[in-house]
C-alpha atoms as a PDB file:
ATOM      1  CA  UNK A   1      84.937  51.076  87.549  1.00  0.00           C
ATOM      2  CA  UNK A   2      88.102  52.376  89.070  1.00  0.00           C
ATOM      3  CA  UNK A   3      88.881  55.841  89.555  1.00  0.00           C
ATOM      4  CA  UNK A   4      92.524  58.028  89.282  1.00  0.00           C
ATOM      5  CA  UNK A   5      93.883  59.122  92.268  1.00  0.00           C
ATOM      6  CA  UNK A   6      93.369  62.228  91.289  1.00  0.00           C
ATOM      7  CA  UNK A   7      89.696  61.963  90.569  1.00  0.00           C
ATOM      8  CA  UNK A   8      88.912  61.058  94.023  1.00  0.00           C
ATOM      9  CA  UNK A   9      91.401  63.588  95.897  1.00  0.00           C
ATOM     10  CA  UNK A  10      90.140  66.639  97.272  1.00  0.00           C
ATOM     11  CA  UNK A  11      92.223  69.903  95.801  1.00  0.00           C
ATOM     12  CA  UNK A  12      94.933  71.524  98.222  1.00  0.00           C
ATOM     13  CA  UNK A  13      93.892  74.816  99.579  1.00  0.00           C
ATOM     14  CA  UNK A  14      95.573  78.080  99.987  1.00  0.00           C
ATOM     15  CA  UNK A  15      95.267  81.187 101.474  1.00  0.00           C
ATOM     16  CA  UNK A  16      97.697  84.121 101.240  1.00  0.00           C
ATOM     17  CA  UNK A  17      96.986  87.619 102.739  1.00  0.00           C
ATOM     18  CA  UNK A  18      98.417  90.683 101.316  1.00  0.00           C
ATOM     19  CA  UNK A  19     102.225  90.825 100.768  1.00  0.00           C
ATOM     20  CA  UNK A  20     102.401  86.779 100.594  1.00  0.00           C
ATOM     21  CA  UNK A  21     103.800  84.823  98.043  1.00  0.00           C
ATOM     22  CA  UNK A  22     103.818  81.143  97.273  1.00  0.00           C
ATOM     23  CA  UNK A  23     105.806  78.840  95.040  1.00  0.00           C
ATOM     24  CA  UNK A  24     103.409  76.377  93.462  1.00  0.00           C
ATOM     25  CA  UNK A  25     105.238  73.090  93.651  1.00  0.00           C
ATOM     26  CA  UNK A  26     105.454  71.950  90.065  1.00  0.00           C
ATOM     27  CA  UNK A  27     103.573  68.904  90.858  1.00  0.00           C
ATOM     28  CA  UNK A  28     100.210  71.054  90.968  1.00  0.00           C
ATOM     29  CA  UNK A  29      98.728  72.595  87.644  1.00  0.00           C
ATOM     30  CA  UNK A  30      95.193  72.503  87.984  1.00  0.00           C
ATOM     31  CA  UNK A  31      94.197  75.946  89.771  1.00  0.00           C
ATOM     32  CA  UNK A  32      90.972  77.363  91.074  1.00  0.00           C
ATOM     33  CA  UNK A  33      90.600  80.798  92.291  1.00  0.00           C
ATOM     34  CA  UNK A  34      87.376  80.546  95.193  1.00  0.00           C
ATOM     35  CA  UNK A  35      87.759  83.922  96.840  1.00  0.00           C
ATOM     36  CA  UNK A  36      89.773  87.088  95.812  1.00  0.00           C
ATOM     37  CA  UNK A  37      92.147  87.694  92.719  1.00  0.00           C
ATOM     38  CA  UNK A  38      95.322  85.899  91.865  1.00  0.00           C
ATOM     39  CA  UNK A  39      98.325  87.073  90.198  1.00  0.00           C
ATOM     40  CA  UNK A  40     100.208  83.806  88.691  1.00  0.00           C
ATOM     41  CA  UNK A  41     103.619  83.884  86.996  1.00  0.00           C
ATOM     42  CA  UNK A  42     104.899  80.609  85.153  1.00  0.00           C
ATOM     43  CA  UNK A  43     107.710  81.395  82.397  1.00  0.00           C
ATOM     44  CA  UNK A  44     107.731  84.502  82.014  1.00  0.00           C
ATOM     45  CA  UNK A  45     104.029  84.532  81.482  1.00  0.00           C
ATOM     46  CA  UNK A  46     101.909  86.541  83.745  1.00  0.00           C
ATOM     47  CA  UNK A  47      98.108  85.345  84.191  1.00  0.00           C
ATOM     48  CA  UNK A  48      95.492  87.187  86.571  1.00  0.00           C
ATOM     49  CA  UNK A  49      92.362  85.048  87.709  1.00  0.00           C
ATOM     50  CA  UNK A  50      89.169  86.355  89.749  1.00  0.00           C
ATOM     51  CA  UNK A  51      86.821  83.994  91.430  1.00  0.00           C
ATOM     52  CA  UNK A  52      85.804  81.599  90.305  1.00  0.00           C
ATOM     53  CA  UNK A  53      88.041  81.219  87.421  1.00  0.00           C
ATOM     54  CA  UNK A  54      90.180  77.806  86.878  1.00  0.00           C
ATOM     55  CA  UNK A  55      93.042  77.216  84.846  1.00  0.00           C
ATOM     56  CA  UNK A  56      95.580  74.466  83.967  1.00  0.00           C
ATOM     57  CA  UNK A  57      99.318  75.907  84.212  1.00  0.00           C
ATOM     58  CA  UNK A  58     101.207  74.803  81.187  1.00  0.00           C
ATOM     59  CA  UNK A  59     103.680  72.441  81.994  1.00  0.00           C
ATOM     60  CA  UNK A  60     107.237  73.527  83.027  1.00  0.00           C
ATOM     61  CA  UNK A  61     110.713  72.807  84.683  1.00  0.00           C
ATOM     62  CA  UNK A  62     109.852  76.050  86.538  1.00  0.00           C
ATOM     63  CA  UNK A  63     107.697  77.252  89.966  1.00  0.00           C
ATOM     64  CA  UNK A  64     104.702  79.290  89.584  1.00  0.00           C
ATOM     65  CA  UNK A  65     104.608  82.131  91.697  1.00  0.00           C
ATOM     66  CA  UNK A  66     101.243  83.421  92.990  1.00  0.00           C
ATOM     67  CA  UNK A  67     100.564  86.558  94.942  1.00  0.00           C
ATOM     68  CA  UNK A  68      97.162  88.232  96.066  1.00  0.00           C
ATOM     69  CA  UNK A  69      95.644  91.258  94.058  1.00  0.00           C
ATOM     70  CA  UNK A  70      93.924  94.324  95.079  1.00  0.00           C
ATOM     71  CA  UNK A  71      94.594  93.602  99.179  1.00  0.00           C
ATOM     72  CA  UNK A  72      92.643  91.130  99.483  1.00  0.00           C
ATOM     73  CA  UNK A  73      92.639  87.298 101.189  1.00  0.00           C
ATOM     74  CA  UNK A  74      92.930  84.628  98.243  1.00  0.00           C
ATOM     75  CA  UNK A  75      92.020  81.650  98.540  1.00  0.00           C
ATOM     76  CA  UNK A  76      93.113  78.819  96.259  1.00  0.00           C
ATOM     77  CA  UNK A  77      92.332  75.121  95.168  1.00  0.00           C
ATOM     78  CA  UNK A  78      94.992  73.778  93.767  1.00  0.00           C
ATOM     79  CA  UNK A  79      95.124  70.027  91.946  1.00  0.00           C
ATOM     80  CA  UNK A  80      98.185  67.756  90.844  1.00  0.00           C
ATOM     81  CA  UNK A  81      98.854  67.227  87.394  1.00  0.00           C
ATOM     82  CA  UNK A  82      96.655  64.118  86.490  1.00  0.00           C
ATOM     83  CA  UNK A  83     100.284  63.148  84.509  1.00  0.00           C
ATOM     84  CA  UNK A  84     102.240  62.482  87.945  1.00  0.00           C
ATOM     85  CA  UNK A  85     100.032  61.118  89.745  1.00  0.00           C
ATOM     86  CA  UNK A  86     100.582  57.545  90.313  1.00  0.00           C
ATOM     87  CA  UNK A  87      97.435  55.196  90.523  1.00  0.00           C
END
């Protein structure tokens, strides 16, 4: 049996430091949180995930922002949207 793309790929990783900010290409909405705290905003919405929390970003024509919480390194696996992922 054949699998997605998406199945087989290994998740993006990121690591910001305190102060750092990254804009979540809109591509990516499957998140992982495996060290530190995360401070996500999508839409006006603010979300806050601790190790090892996941969560799927709802879909949107905007960037989510995510910043480190409580001065520490955060370290993130991020997936693509199984939608827009060509197989």
């Amino acid at each position: 049996m054949l699998q997605r793309y998406s199945e087989l790929a290994a998740p993006d990783r990121i690591i910001l430091m305190e102060n750092e900010v990254y804009r979540l290409p809109q591509t990516h909405r499957e998140i992982q949180v495996l060290s530190g705290m995360a401070w996500i905003t999508v839409d006006k919405q603010d979300i806050i995930l601790q190790s090892p929390e996941k969560a799927s970003l709802p879909p949107s024509k905007n960037f989510a922002v995510i910043s480190a919480l409580n001065n520490m390194p955060l370290i993130l696996a991020v997936w693509p949207d199984k939608n827009q992922v060509r197989t």
